[in-house]
N, C-alpha and C. Protein backbone atom coordinates (compact mmCIF):
# COMPACT_ATOMS: atom_id res chain seq x y z
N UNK A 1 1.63 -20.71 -23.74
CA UNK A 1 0.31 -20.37 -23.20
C UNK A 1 0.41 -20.16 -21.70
N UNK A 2 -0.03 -19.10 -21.45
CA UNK A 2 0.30 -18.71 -20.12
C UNK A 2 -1.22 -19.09 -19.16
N UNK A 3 -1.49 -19.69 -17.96
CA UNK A 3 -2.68 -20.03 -17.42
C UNK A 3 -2.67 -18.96 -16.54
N UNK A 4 -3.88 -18.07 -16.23
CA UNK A 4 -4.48 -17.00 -15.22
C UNK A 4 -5.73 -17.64 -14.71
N UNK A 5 -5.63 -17.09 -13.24
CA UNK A 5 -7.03 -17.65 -12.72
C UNK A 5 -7.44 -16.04 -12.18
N UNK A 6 -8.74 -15.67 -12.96
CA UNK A 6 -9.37 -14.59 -12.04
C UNK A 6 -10.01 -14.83 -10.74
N UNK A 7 -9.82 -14.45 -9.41
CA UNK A 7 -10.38 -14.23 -8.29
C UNK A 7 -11.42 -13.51 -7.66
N UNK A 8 -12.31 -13.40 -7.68
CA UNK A 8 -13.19 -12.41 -7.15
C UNK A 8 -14.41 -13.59 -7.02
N UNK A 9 -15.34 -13.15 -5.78
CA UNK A 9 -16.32 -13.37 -4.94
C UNK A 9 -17.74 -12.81 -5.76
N UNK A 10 -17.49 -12.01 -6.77
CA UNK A 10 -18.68 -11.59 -7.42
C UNK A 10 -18.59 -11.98 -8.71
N UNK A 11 -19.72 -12.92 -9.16
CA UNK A 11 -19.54 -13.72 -10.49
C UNK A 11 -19.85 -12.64 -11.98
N UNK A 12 -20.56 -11.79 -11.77
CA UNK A 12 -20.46 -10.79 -12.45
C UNK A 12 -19.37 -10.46 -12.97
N UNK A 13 -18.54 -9.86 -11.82
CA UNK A 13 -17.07 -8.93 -11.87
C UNK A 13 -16.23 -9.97 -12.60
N UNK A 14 -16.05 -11.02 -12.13
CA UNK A 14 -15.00 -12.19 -12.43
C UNK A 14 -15.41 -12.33 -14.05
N UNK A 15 -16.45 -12.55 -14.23
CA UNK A 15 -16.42 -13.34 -16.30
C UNK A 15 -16.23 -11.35 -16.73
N UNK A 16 -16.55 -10.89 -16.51
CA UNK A 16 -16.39 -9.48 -16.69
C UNK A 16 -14.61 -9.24 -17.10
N UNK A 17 -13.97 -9.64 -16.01
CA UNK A 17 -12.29 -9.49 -16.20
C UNK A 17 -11.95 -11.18 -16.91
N UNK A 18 -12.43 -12.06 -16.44
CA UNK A 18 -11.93 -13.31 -18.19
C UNK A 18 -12.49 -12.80 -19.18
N UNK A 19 -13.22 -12.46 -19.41
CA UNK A 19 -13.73 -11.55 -20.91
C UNK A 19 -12.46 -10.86 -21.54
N UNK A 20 -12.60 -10.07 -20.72
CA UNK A 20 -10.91 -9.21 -21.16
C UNK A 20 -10.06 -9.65 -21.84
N UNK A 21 -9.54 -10.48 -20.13
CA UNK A 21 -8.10 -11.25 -20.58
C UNK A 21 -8.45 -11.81 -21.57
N UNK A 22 -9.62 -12.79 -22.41
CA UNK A 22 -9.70 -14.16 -22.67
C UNK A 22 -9.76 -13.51 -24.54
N UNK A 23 -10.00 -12.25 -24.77
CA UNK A 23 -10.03 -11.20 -25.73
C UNK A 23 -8.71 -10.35 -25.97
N UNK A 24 -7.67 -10.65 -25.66
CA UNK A 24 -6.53 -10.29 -25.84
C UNK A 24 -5.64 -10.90 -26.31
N UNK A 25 -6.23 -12.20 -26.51
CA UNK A 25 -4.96 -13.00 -27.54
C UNK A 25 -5.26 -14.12 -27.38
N UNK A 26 -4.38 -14.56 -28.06
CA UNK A 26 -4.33 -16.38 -27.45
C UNK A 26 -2.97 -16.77 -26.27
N UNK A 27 -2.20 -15.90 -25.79
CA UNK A 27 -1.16 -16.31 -25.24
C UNK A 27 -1.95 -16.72 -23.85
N UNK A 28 -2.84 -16.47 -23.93
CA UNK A 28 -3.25 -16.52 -22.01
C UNK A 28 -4.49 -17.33 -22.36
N UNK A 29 -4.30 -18.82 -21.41
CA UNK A 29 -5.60 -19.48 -20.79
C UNK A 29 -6.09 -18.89 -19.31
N UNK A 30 -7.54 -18.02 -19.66
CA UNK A 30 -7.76 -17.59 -18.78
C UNK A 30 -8.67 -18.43 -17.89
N UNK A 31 -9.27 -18.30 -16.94
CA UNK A 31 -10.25 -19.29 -15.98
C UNK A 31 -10.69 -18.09 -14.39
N UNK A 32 -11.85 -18.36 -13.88
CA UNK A 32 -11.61 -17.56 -13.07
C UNK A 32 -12.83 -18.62 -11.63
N UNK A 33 -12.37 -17.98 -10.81
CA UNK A 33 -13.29 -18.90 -9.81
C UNK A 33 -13.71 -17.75 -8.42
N UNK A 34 -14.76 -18.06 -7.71
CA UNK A 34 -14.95 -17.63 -6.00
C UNK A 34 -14.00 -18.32 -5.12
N UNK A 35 -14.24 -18.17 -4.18
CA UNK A 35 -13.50 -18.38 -2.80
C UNK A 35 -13.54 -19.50 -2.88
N UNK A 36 -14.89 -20.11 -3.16
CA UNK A 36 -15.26 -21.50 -2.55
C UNK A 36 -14.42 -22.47 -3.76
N UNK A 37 -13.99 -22.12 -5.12
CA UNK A 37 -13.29 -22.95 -5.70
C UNK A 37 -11.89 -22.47 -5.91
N UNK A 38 -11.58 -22.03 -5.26
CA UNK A 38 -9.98 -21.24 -5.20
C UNK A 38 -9.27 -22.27 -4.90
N UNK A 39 -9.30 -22.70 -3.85
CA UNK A 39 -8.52 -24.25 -3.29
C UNK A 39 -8.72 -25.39 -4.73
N UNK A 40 -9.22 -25.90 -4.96
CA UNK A 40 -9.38 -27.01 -6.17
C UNK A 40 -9.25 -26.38 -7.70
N UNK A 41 -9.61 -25.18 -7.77
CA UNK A 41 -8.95 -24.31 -9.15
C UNK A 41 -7.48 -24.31 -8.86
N UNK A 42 -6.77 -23.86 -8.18
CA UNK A 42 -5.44 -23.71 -7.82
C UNK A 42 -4.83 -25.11 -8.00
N UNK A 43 -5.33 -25.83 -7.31
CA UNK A 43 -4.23 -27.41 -7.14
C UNK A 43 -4.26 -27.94 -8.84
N UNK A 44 -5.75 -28.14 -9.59
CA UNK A 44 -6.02 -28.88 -10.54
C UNK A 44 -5.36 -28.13 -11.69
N UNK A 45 -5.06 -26.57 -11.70
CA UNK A 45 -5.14 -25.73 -12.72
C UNK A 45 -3.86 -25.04 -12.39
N UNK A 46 -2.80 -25.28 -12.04
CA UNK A 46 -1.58 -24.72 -11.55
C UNK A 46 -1.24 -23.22 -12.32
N UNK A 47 -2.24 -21.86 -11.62
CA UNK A 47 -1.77 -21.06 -13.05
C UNK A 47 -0.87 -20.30 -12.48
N UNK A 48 -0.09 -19.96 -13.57
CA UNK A 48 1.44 -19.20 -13.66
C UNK A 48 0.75 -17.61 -13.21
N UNK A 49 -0.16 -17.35 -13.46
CA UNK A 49 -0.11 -15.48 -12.59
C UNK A 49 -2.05 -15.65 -12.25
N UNK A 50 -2.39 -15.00 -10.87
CA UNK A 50 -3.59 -15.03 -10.17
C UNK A 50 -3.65 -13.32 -10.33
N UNK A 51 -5.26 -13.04 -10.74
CA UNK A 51 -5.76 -11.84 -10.75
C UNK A 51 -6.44 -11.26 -9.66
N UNK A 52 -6.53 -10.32 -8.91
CA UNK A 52 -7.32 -10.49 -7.74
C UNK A 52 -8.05 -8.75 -7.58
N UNK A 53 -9.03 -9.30 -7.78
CA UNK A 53 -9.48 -7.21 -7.46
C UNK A 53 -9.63 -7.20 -5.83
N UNK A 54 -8.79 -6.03 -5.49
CA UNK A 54 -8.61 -5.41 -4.23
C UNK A 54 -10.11 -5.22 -3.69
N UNK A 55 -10.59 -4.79 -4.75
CA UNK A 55 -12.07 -4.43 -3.79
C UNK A 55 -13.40 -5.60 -3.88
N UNK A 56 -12.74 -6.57 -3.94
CA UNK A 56 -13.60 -7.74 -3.41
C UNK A 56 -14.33 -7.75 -2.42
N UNK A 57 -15.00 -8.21 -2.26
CA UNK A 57 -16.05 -8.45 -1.15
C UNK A 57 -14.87 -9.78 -0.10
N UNK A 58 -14.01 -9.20 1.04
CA UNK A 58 -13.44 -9.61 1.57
C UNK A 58 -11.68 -9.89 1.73
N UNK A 59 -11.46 -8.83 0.86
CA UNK A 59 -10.17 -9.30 -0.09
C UNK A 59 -8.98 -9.35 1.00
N UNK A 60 -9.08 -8.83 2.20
CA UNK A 60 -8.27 -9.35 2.80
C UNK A 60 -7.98 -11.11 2.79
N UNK A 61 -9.24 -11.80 3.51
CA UNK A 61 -8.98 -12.96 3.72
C UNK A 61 -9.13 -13.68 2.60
N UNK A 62 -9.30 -13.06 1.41
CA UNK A 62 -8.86 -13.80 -0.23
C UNK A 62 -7.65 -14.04 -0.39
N UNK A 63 -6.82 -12.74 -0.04
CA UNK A 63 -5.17 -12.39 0.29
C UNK A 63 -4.62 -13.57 1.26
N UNK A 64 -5.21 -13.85 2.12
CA UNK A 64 -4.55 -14.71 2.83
C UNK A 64 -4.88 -16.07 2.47
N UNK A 65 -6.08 -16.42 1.78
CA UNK A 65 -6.46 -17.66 1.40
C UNK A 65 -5.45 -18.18 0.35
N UNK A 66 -5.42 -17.33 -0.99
CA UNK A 66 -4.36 -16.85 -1.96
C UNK A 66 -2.63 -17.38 -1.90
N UNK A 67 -2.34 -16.69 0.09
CA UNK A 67 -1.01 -17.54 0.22
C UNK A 67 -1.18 -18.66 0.76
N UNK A 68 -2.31 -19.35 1.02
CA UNK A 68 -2.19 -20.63 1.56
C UNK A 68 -2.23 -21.60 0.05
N UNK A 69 -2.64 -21.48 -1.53
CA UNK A 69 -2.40 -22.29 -2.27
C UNK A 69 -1.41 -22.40 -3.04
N UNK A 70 -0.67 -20.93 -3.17
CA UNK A 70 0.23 -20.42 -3.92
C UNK A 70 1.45 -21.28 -3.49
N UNK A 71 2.48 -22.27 -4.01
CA UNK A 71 3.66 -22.10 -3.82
C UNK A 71 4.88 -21.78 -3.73
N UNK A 72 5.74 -21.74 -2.74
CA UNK A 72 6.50 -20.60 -2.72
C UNK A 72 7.48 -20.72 -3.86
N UNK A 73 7.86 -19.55 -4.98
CA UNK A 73 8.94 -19.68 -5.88
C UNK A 73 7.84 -19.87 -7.14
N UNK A 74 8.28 -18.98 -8.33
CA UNK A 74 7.62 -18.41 -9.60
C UNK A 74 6.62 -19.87 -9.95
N UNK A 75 7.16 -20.99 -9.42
CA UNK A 75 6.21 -21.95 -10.25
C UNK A 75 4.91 -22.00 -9.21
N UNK A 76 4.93 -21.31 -8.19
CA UNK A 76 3.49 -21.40 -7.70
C UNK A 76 2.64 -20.17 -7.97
N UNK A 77 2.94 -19.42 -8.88
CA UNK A 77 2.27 -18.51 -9.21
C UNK A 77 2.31 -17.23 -9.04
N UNK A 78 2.41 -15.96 -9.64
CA UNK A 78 2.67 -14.51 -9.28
C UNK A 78 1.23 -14.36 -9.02
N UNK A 79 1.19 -12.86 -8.48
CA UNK A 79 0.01 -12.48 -8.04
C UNK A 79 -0.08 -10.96 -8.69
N UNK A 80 -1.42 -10.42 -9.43
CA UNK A 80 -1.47 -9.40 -9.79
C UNK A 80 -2.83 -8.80 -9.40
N UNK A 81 -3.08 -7.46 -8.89
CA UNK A 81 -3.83 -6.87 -7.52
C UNK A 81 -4.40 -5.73 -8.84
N UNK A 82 -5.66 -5.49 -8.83
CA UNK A 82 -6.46 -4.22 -9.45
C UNK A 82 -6.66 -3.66 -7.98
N UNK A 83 -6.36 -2.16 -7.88
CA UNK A 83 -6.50 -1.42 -6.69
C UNK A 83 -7.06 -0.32 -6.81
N UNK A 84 -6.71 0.94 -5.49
CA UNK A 84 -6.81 2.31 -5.68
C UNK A 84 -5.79 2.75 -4.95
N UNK A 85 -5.19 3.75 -5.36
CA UNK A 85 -4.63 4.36 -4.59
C UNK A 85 -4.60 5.39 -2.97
N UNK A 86 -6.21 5.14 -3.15
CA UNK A 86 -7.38 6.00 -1.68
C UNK A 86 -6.79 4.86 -0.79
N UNK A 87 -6.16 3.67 -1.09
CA UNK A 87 -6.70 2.38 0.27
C UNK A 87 -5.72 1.58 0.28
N UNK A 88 -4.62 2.39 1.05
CA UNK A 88 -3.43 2.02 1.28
C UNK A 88 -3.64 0.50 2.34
N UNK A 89 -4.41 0.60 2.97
CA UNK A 89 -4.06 -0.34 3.87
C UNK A 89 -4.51 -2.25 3.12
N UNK A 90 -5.19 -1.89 1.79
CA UNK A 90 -5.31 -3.42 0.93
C UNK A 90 -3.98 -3.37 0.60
N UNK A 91 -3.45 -2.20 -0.07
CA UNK A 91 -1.91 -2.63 -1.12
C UNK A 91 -1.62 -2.88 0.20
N UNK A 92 -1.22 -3.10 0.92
CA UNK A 92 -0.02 -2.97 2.59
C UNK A 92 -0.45 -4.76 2.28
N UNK A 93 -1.79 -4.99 2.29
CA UNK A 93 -1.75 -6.92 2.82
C UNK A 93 -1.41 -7.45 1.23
N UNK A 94 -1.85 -6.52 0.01
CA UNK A 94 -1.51 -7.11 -0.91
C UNK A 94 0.34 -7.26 -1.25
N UNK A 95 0.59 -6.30 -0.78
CA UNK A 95 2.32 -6.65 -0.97
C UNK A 95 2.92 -7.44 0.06
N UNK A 96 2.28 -7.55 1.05
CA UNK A 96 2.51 -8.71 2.46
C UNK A 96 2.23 -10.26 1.82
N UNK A 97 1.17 -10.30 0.53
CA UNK A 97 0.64 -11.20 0.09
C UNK A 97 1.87 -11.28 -1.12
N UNK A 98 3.11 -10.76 -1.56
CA UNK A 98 3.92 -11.14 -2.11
C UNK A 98 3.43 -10.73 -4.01
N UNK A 99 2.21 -9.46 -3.82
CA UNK A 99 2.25 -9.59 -5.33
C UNK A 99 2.77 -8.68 -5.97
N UNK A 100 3.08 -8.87 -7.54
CA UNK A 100 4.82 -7.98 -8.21
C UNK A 100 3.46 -7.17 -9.33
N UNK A 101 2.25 -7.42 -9.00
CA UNK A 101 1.71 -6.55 -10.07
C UNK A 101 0.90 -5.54 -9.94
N UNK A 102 0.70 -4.42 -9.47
CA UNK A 102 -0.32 -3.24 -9.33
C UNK A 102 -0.80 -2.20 -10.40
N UNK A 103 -2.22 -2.73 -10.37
CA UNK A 103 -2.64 -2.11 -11.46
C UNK A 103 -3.78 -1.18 -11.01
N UNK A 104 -4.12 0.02 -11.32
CA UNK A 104 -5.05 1.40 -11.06
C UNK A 104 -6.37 0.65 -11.48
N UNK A 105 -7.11 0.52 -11.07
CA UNK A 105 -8.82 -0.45 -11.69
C UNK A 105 -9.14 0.76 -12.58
N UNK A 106 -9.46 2.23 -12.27
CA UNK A 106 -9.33 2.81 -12.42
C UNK A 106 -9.26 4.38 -13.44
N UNK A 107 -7.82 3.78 -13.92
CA UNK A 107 -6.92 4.37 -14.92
C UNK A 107 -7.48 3.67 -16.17
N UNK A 108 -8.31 2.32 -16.74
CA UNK A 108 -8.44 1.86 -18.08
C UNK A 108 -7.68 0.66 -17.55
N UNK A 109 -8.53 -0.55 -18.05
CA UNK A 109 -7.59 -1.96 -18.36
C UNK A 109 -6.82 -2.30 -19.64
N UNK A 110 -7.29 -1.00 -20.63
CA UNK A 110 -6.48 -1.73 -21.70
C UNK A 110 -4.82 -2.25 -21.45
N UNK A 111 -3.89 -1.90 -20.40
CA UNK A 111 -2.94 -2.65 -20.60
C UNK A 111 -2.97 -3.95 -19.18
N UNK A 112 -4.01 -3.98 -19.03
CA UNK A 112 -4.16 -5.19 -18.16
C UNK A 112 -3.35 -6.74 -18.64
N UNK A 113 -3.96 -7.38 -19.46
CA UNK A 113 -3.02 -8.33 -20.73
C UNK A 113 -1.64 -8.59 -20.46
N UNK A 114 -1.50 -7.43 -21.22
CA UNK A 114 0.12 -6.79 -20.94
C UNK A 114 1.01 -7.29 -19.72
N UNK A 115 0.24 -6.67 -18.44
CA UNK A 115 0.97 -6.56 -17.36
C UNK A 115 1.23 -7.71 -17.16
N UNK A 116 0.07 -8.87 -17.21
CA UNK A 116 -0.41 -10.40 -16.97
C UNK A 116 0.68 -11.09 -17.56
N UNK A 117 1.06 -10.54 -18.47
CA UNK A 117 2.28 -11.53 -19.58
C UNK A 117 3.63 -11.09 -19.19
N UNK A 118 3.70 -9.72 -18.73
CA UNK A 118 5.35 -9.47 -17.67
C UNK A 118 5.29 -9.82 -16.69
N UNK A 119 4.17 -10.32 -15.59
CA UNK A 119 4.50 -10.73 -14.62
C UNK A 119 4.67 -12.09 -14.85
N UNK A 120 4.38 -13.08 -15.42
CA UNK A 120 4.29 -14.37 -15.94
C UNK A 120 5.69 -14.74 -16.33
N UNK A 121 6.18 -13.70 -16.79
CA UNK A 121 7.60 -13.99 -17.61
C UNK A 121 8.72 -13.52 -16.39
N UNK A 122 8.17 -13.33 -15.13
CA UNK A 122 9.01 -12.76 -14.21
C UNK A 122 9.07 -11.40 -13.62
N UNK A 123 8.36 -10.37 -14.39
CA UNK A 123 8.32 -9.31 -14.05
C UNK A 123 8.16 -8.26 -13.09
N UNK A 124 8.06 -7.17 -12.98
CA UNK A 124 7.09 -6.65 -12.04
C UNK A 124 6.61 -5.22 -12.80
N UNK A 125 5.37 -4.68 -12.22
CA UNK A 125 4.55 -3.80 -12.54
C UNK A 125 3.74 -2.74 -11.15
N UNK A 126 4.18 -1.62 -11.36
CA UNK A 126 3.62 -1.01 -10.49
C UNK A 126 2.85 0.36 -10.87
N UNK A 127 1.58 0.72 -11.44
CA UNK A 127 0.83 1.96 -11.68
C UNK A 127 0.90 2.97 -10.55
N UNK A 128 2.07 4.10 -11.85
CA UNK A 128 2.51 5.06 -11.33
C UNK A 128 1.46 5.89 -9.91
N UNK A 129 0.19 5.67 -10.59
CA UNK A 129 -0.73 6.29 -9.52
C UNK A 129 -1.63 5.75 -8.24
N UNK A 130 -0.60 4.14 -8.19
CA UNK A 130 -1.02 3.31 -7.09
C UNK A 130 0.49 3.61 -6.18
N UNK A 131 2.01 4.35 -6.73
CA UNK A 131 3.37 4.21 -6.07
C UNK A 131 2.77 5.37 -4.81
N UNK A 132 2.09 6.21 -4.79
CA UNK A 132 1.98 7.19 -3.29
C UNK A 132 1.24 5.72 -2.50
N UNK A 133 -0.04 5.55 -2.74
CA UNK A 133 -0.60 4.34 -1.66
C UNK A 133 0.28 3.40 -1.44
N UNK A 134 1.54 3.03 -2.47
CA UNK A 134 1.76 2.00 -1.60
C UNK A 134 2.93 2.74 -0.84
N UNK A 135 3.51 3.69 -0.99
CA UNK A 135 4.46 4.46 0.21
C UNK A 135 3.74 4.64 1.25
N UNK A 136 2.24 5.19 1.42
CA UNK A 136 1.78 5.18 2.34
C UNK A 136 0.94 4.08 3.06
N UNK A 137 1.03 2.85 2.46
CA UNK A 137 0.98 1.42 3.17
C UNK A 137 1.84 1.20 4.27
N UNK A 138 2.75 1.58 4.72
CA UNK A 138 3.70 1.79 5.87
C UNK A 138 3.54 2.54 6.87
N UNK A 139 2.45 3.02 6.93
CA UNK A 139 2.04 4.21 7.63
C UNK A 139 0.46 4.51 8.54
N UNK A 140 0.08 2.75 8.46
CA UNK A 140 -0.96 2.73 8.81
C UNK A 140 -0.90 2.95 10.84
N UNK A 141 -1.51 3.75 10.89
CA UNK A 141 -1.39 4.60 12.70
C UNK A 141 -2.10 3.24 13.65
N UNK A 142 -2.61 2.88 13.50
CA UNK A 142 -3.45 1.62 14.15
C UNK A 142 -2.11 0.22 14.40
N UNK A 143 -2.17 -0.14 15.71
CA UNK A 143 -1.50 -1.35 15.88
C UNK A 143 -2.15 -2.07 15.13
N UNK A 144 -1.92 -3.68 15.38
CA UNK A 144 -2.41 -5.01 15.30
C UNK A 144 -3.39 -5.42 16.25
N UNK A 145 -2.98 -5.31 17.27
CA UNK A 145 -4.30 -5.24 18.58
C UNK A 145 -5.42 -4.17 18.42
N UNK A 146 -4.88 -2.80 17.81
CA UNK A 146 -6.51 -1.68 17.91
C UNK A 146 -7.03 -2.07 16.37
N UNK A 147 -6.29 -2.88 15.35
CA UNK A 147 -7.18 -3.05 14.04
C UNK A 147 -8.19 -4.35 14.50
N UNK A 148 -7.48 -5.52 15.59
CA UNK A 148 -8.46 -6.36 15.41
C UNK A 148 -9.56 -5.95 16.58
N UNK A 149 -9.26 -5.10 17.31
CA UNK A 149 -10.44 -4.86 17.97
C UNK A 149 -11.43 -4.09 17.51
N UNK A 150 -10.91 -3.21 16.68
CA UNK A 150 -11.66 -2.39 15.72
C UNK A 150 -13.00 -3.13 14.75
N UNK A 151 -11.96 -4.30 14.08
CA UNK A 151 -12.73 -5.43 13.37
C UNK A 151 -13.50 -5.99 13.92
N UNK A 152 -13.42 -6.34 15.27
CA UNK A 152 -14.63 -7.13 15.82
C UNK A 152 -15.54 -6.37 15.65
N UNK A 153 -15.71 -4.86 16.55
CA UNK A 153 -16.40 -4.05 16.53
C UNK A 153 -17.26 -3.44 15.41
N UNK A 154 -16.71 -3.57 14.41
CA UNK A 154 -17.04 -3.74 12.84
C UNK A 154 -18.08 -4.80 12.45
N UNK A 155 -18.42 -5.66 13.17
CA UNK A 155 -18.73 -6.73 13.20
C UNK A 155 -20.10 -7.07 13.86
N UNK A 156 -19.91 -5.85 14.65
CA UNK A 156 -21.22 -5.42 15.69
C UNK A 156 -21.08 -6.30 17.01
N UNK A 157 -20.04 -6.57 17.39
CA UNK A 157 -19.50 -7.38 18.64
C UNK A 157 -19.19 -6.43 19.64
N UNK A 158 -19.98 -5.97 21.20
CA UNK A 158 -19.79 -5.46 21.97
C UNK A 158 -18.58 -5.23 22.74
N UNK A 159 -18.59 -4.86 23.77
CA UNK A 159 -17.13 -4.42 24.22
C UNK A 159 -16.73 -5.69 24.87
N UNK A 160 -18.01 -6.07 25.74
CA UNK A 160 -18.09 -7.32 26.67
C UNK A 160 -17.63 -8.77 25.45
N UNK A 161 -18.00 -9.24 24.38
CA UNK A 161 -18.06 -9.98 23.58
C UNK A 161 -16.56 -9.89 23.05
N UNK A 162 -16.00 -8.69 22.81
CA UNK A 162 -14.81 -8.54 22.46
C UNK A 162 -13.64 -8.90 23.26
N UNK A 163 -14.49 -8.48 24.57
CA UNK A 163 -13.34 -8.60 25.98
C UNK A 163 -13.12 -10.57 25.84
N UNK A 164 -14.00 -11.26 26.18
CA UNK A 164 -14.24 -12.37 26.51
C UNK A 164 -13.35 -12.89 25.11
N UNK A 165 -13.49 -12.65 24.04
CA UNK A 165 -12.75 -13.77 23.09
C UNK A 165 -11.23 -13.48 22.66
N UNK A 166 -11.20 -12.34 23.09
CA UNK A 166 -9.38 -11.72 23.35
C UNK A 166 -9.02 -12.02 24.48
N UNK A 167 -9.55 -12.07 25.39
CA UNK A 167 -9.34 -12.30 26.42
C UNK A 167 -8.57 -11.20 27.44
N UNK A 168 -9.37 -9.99 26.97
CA UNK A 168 -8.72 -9.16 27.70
C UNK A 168 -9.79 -8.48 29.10
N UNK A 169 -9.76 -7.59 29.28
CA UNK A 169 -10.29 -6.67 30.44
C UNK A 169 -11.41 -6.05 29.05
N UNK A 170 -12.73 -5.67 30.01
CA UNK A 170 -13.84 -4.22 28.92
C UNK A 170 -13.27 -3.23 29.31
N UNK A 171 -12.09 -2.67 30.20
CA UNK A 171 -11.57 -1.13 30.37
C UNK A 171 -10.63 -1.56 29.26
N UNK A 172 -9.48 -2.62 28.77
CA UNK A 172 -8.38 -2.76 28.34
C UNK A 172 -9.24 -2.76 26.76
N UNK A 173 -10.46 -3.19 26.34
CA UNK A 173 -10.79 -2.75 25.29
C UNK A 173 -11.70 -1.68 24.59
N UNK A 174 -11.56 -1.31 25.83
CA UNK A 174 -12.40 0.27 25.47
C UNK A 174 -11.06 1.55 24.96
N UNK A 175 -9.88 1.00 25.77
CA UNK A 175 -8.91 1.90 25.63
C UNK A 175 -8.43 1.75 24.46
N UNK A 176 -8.67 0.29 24.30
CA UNK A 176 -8.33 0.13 22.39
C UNK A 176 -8.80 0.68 21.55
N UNK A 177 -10.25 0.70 21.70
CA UNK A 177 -10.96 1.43 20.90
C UNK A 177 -10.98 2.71 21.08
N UNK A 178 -10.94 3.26 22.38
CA UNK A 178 -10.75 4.97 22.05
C UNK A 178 -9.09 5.15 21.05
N UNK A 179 -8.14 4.35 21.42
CA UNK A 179 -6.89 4.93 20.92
C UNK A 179 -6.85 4.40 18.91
N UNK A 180 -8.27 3.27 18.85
CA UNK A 180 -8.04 3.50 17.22
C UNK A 180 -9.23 4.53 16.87
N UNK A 181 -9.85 5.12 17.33
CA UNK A 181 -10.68 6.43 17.11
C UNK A 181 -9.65 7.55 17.32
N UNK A 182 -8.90 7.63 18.16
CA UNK A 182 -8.33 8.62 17.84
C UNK A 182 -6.87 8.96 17.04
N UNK A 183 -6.44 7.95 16.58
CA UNK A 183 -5.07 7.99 15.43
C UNK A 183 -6.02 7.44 14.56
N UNK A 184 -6.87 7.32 14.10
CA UNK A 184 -7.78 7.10 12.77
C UNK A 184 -8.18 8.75 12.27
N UNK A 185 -8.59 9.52 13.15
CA UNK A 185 -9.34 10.86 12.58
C UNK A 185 -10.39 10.53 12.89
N UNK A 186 -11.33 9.70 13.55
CA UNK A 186 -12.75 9.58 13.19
C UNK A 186 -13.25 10.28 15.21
N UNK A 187 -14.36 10.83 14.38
CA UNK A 187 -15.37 11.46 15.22
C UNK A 187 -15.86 10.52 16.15
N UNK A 188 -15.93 9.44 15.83
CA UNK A 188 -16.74 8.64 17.22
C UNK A 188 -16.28 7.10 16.58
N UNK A 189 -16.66 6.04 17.58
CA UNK A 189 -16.46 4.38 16.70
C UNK A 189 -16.61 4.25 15.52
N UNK A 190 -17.79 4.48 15.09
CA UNK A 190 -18.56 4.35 13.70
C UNK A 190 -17.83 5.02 12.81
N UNK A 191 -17.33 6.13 13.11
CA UNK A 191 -16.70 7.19 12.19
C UNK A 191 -15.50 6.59 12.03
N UNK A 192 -14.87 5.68 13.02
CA UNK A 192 -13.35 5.59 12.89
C UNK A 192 -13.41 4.11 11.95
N UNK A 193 -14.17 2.98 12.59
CA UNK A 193 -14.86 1.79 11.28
C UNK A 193 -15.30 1.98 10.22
N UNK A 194 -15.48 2.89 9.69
CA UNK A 194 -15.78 3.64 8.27
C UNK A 194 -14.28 4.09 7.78
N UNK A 195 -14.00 5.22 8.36
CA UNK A 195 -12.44 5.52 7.84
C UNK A 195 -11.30 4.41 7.69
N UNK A 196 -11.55 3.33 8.58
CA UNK A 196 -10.55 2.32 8.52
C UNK A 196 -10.65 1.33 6.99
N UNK A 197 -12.35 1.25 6.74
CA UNK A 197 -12.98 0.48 5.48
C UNK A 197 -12.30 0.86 4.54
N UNK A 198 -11.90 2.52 4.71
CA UNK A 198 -12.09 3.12 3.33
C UNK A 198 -10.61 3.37 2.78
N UNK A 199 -9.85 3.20 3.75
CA UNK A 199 -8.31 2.80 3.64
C UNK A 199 -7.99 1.94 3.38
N UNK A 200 -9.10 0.17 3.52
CA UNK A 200 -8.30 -0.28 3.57
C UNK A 200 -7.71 -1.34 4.52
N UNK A 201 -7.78 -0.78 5.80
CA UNK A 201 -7.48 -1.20 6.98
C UNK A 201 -8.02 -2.66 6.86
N UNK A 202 -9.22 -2.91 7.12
CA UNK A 202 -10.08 -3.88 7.93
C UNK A 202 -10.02 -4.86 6.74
């Protein structure tokens, strides 16, 4: 019996994907939890592969929450990612986040199950039509300094507000922000915080 914990922030979505899994056999005890029980689902419920939809409401810092329970080496758990291939810059934190399973949300779950039980057994899995996004996960034009200034800004945090908690100069973050508006493609701030969403990026 293999234990899965579904992840997602929207309780809908989550019994929506244990439904699935929990309808595919008996090899898999499925379970699924929010953010807020991720920490105490994880410790009490040690499961052998974590489900996580990319387009969570926050899924970056799910991704990072994710490696703070996981232990390192197969007995703390594989990780398997529902994605798109439009939004290279989630697969980029999801494979930073160490997971061996990519699946198209997409393309049909019928072999969702499936994948859940090769990664469990050691495997890995990658949907042929998620392999361009994640080649182009390497390729994101934005430093580390113009994504988090970007993010603040995302955030609706002024230039002055931004300056003060980075601790930089308002010319040194204005220049940030013009230079992720302009290796983004976007027409103005707004345009370039939108394009970054939709990749992915933020």
């Amino acid at each position: 019996m293999t234990t899965v914990l579904v992840v997602h922030d929207v309780a809908l979505w989550r019994k929506a994907l244990r439904c699935l899994l929990h309808h595919a056999g008996d090899s898999l005890n499925v379970l699924s939890c929010g953010r807020e029980e991720l920490r105490r689902a994880a410790s009490d419920e040690r499961p052998e592969v974590y489900v996580l939809d990319l387009d969570s409401p926050g899924s970056h810092s799910l991704l990072e929450e994710l490696g703070t329970v996981r232990s390192p080496g197969p007995e703390g758990g594989h990780l398997v990612v529902l994605g798109r291939g439009d939004r290279p810059g989630v697969l980029r934190a999801a494979a930073v986040a160490g997971a061996r399973g990519y699946v198209d949300k997409y393309h049909g779950t019928d072999d969702l199950p499936a994948v859940v039980r090769k990664i469990a057994d050691g495997g890995r899995y990658i949907d042929e039509s998620l392999a361009f996004g994640l080649l182009q996960a390497h390729e994101i034009p934005l430093s580390g300094r113009e994504l988090g200034v970007l993010s603040l800004a995302a955030q609706g945090e002024s230039v002055a507000c931004i300056a003060r908690r980075l601790n930089l100069t308002n010319g040194t973050v204005r220049n940030y922000l013009a230079a992720a508006v302009r290796k983004s493609g976007g027409r103005n701030r707004s345009h370039a915080i939108r394009l970054a969403h939709d990749a992915g990026w933020l």
